[in-house]
C-alpha atoms as a PDB file:
ATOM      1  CA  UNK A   1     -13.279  13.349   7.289  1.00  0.00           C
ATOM      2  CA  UNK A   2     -12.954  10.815  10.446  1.00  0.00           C
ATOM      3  CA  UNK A   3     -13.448  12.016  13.603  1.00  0.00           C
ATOM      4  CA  UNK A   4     -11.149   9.700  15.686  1.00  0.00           C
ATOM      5  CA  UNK A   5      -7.912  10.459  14.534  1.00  0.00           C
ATOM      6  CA  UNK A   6      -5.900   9.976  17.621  1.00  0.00           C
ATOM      7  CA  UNK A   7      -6.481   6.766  17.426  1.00  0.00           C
ATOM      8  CA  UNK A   8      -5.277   6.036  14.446  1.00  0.00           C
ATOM      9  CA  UNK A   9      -2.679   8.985  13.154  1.00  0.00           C
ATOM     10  CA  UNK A  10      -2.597   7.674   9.417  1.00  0.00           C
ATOM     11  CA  UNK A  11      -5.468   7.492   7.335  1.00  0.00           C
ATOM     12  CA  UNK A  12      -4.839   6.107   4.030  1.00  0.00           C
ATOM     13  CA  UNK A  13      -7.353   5.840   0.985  1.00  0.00           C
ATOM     14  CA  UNK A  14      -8.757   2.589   1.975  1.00  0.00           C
ATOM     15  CA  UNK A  15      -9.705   3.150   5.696  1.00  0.00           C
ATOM     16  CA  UNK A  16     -11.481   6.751   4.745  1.00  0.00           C
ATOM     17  CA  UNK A  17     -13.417   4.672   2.032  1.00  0.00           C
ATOM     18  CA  UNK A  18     -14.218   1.931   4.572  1.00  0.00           C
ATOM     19  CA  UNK A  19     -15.000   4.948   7.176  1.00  0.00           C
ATOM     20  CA  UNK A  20     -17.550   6.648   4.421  1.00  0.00           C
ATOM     21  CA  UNK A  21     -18.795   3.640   3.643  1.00  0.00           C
ATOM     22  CA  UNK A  22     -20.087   1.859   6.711  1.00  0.00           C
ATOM     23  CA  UNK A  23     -19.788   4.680   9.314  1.00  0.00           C
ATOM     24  CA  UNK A  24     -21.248   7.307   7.156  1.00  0.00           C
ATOM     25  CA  UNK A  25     -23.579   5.544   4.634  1.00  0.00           C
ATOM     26  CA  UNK A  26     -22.364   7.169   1.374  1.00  0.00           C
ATOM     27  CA  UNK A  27     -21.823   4.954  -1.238  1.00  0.00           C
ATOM     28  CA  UNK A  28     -18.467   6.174  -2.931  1.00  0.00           C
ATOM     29  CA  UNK A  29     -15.892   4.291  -4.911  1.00  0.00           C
ATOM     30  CA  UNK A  30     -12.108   3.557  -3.476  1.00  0.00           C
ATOM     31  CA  UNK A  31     -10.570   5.150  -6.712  1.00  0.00           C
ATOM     32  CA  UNK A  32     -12.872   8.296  -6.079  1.00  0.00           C
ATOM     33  CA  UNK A  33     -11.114   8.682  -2.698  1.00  0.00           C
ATOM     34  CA  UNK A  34      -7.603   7.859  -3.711  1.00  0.00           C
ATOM     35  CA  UNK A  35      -8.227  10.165  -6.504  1.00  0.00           C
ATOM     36  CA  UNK A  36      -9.663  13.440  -4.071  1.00  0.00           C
ATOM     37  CA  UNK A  37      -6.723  12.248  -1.651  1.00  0.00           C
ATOM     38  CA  UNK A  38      -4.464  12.880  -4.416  1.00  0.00           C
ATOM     39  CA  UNK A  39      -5.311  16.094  -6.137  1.00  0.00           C
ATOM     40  CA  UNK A  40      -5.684  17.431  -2.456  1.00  0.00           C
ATOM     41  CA  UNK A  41      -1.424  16.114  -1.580  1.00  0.00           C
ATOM     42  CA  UNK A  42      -3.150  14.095   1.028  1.00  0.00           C
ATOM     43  CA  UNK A  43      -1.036  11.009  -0.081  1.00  0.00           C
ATOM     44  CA  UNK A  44       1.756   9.683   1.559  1.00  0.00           C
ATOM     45  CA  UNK A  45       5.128  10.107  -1.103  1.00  0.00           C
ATOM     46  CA  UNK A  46       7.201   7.379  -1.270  1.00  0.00           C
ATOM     47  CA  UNK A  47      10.337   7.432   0.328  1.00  0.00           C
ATOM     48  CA  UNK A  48      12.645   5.668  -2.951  1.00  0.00           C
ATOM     49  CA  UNK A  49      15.418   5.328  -0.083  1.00  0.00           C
ATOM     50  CA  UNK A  50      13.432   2.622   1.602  1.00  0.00           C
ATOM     51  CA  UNK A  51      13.253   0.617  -1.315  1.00  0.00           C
ATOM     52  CA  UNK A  52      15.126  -2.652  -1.275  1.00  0.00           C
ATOM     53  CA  UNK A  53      17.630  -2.991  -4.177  1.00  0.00           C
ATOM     54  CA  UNK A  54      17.996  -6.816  -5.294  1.00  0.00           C
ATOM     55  CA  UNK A  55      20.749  -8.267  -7.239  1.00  0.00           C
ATOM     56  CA  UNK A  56      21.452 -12.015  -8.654  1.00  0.00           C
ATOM     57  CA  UNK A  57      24.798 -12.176  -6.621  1.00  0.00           C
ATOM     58  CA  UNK A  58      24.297 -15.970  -6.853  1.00  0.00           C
ATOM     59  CA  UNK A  59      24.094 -18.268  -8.932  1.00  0.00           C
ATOM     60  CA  UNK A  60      21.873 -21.188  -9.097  1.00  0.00           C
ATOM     61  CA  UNK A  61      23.221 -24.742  -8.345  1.00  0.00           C
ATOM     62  CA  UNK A  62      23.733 -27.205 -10.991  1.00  0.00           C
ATOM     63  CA  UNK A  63      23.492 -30.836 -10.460  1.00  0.00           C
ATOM     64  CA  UNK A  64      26.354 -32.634 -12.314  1.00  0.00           C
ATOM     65  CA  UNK A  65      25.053 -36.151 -12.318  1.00  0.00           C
ATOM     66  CA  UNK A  66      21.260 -37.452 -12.986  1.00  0.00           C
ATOM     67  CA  UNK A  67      19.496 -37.623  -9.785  1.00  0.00           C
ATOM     68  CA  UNK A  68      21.868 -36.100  -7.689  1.00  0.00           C
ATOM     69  CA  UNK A  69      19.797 -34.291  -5.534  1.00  0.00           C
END
């Protein structure tokens, strides 16, 4: 695992991959380490509150006469 991790507190899937593969040499696949991050609860969860709910409150505008806009 990275060494330096006050500088950067969160270390997702892709910066450990990056980190094992140019810092440390190993050649290891991103869906490797997302999978090992996962069956060891490494992973974020995702917060479903933060999730942005989106509705067609509008309708779009109709042009009544040809070339109107």
């Amino acid at each position: 695992m990275p060494t330096q991790v006050a500088g950067h507190p969160f270390w997702g899937y892709r910066r450990v991959w990056a980190h094992m593969t140019y810092v440390d040499g190993l050649k290891i696949s991103k869906h490797r380490v997302e999978r090992l991050l996962k069956q060891h609860n490494l992973q974020v969860k995702k917060n479903l509150k933060l999730k942005a709910i989106r509705r067609a409150d509008t309708k779009k505008p109709k042009p009544t006469h040809p070339n109107q806009w």
